[in-house]
N, C-alpha and C. Protein backbone atom coordinates (compact mmCIF):
# COMPACT_ATOMS: atom_id res chain seq x y z
N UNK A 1 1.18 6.72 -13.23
CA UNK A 1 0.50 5.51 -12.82
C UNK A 1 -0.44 4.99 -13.89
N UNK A 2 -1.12 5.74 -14.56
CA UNK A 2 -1.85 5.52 -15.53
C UNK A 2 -1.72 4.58 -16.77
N UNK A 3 0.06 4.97 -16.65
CA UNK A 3 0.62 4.02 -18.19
C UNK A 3 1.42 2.17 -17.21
N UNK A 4 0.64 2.36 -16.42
CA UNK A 4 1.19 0.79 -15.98
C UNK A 4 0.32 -0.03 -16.17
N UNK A 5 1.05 -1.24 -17.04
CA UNK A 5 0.20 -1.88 -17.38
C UNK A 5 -0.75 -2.91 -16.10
N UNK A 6 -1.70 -2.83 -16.60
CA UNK A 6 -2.79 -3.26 -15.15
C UNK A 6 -3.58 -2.30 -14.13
N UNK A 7 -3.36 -1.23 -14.87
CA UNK A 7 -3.59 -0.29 -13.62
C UNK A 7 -5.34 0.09 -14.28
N UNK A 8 -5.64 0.42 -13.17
CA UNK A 8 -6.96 0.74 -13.51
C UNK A 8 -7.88 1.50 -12.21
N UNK A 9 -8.76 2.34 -12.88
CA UNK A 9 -9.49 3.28 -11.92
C UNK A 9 -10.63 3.24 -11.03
N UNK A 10 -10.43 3.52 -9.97
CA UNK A 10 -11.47 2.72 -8.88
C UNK A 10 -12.44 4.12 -8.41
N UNK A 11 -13.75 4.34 -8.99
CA UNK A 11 -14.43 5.09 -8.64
C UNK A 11 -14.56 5.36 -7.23
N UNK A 12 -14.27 6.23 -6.23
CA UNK A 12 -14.70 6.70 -5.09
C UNK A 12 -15.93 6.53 -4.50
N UNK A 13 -16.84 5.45 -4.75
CA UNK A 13 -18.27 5.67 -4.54
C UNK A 13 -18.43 5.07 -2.84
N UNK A 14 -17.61 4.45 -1.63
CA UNK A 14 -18.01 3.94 -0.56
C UNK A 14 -18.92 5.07 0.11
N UNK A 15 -19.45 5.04 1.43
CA UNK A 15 -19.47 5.68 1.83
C UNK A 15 -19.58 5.58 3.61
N UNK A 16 -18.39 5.50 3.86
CA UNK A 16 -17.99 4.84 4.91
C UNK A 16 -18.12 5.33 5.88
N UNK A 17 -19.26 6.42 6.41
CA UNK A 17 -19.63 7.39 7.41
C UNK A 17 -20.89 6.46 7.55
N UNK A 18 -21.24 5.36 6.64
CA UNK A 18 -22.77 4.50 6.58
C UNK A 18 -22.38 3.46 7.32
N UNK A 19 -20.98 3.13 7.62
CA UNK A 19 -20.44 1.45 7.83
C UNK A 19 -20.26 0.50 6.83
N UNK A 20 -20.42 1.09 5.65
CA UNK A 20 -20.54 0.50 4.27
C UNK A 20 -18.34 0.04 3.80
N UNK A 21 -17.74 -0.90 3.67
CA UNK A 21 -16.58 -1.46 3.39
C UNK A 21 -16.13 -1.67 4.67
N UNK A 22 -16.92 -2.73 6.13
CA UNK A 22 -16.04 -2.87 6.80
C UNK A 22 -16.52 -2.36 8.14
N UNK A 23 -16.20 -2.71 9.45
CA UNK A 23 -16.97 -2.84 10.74
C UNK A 23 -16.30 -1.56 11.23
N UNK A 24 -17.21 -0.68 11.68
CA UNK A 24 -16.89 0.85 11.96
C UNK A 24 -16.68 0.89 13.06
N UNK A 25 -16.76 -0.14 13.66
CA UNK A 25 -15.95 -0.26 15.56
C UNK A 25 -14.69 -0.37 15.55
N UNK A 26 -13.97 -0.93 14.59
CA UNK A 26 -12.79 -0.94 14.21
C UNK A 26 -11.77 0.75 14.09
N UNK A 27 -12.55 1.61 13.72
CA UNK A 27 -12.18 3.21 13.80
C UNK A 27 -12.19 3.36 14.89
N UNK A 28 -10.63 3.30 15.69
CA UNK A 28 -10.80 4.16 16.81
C UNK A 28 -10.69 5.48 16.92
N UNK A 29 -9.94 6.21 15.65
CA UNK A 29 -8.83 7.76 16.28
C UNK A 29 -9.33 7.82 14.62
N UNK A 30 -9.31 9.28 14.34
CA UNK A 30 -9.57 10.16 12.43
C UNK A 30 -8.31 9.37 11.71
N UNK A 31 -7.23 9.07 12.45
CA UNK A 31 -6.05 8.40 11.63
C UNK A 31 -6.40 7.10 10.78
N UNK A 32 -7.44 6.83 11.55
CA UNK A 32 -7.76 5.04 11.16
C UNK A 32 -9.06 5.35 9.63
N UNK A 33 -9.54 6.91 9.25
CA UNK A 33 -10.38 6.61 8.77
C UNK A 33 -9.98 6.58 7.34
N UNK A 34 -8.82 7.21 6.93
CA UNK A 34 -8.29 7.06 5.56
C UNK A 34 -8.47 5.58 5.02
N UNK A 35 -7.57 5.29 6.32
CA UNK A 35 -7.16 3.87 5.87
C UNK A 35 -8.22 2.57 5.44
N UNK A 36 -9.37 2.72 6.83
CA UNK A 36 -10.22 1.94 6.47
C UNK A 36 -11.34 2.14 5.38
N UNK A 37 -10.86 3.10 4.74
CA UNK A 37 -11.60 3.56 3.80
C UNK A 37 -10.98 2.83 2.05
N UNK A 38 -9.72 2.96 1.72
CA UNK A 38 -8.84 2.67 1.34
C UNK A 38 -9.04 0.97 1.47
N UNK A 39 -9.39 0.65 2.56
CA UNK A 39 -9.52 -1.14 2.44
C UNK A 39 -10.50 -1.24 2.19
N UNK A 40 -11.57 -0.64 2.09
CA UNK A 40 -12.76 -0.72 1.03
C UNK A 40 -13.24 -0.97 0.31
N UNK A 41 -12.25 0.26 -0.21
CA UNK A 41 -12.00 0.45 -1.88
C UNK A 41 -11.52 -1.19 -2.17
N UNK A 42 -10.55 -1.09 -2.07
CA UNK A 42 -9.96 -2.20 -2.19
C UNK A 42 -10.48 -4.03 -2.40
N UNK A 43 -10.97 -4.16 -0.97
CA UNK A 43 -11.85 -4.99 -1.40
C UNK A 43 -13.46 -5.03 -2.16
N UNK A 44 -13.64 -4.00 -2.26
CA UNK A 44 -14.76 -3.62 -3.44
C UNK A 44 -14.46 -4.07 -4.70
N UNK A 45 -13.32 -3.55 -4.92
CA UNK A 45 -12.69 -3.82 -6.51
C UNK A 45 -11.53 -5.33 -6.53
N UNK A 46 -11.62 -5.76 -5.76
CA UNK A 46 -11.01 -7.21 -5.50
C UNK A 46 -9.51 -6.62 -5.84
N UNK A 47 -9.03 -5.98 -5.49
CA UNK A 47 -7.80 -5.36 -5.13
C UNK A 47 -6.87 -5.46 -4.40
N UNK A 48 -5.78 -4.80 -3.59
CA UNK A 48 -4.77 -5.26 -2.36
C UNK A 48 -4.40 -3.69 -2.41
N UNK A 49 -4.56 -3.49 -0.15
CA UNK A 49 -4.01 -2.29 -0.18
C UNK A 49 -2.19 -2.63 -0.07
N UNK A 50 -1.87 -1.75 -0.63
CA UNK A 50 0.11 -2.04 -0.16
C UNK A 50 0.19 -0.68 0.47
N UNK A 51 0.83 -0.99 1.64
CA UNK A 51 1.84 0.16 2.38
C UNK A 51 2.93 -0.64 3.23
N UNK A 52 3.34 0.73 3.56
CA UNK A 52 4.42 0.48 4.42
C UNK A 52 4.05 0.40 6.49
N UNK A 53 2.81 1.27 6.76
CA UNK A 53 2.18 0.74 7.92
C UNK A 53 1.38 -0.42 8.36
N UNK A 54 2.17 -0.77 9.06
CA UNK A 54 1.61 -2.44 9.61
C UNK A 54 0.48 -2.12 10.55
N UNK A 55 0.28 -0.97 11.24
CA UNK A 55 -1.04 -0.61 12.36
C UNK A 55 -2.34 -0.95 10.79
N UNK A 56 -1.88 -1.02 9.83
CA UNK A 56 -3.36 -1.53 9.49
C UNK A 56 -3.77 -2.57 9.43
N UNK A 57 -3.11 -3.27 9.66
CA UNK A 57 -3.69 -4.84 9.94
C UNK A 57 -4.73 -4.78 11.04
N UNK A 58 -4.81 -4.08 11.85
CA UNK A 58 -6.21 -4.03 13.14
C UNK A 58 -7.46 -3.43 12.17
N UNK A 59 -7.30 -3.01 11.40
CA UNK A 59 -8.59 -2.62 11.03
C UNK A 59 -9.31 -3.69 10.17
N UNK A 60 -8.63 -4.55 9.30
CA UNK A 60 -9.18 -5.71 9.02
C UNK A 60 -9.98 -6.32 9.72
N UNK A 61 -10.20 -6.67 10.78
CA UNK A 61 -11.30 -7.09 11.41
C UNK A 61 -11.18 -8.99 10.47
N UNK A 62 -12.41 -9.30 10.59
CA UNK A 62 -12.40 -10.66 10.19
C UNK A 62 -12.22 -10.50 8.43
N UNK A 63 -12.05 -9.81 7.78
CA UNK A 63 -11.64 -9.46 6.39
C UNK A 63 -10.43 -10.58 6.01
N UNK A 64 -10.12 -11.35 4.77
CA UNK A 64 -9.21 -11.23 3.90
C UNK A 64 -7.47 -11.04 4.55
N UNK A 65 -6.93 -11.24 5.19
CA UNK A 65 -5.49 -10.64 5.55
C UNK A 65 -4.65 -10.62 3.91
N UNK A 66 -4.95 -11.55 3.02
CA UNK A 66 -4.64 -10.93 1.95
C UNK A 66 -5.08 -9.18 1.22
N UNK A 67 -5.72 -8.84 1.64
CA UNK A 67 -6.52 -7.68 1.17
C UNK A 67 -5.18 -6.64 1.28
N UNK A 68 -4.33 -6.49 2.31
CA UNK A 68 -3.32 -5.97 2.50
C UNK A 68 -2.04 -6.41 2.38
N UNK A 69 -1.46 -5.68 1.33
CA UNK A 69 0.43 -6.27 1.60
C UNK A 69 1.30 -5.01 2.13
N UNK A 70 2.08 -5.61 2.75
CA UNK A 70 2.95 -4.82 4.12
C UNK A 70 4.04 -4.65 3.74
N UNK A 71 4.60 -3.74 3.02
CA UNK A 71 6.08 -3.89 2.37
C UNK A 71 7.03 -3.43 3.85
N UNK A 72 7.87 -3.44 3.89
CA UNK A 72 9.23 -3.33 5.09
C UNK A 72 10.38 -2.95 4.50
């Protein structure tokens, strides 16, 4: 990943046990906390999460729907 061009490294610093990247009512179940963590990141670093699970679109909340792309 390293040798693609554009790629670049996103320090780990959220800390999303504070509510810090994003409305923590949105976490319902431990499954949801990767993720909303991950959209964080993401929009921290003006980024886009890509996956293949569409259940993350609920955690967006009033966020960006660009912030996430949904491959199929």
């Amino acid at each position: 990943m390293t040798y693609i061009e554009g790629h670049e490294f996103w320090i780990d610093d959220l800390r999303i046990v504070t509510g810090e990247g994003g409305d923590p009512n949105l976490i319902k179940s431990h499954r949801d906390v990767t993720d909303a963590h991950l959209l964080a990141l993401a929009e921290r670093y003006g980024g886009r999460l890509v996956t293949f699970d569409s259940r993350i679109s609920r955690l967006l909340g009033d966020r960006d729907p660009s912030l996430v792309d949904i491959q199929s």
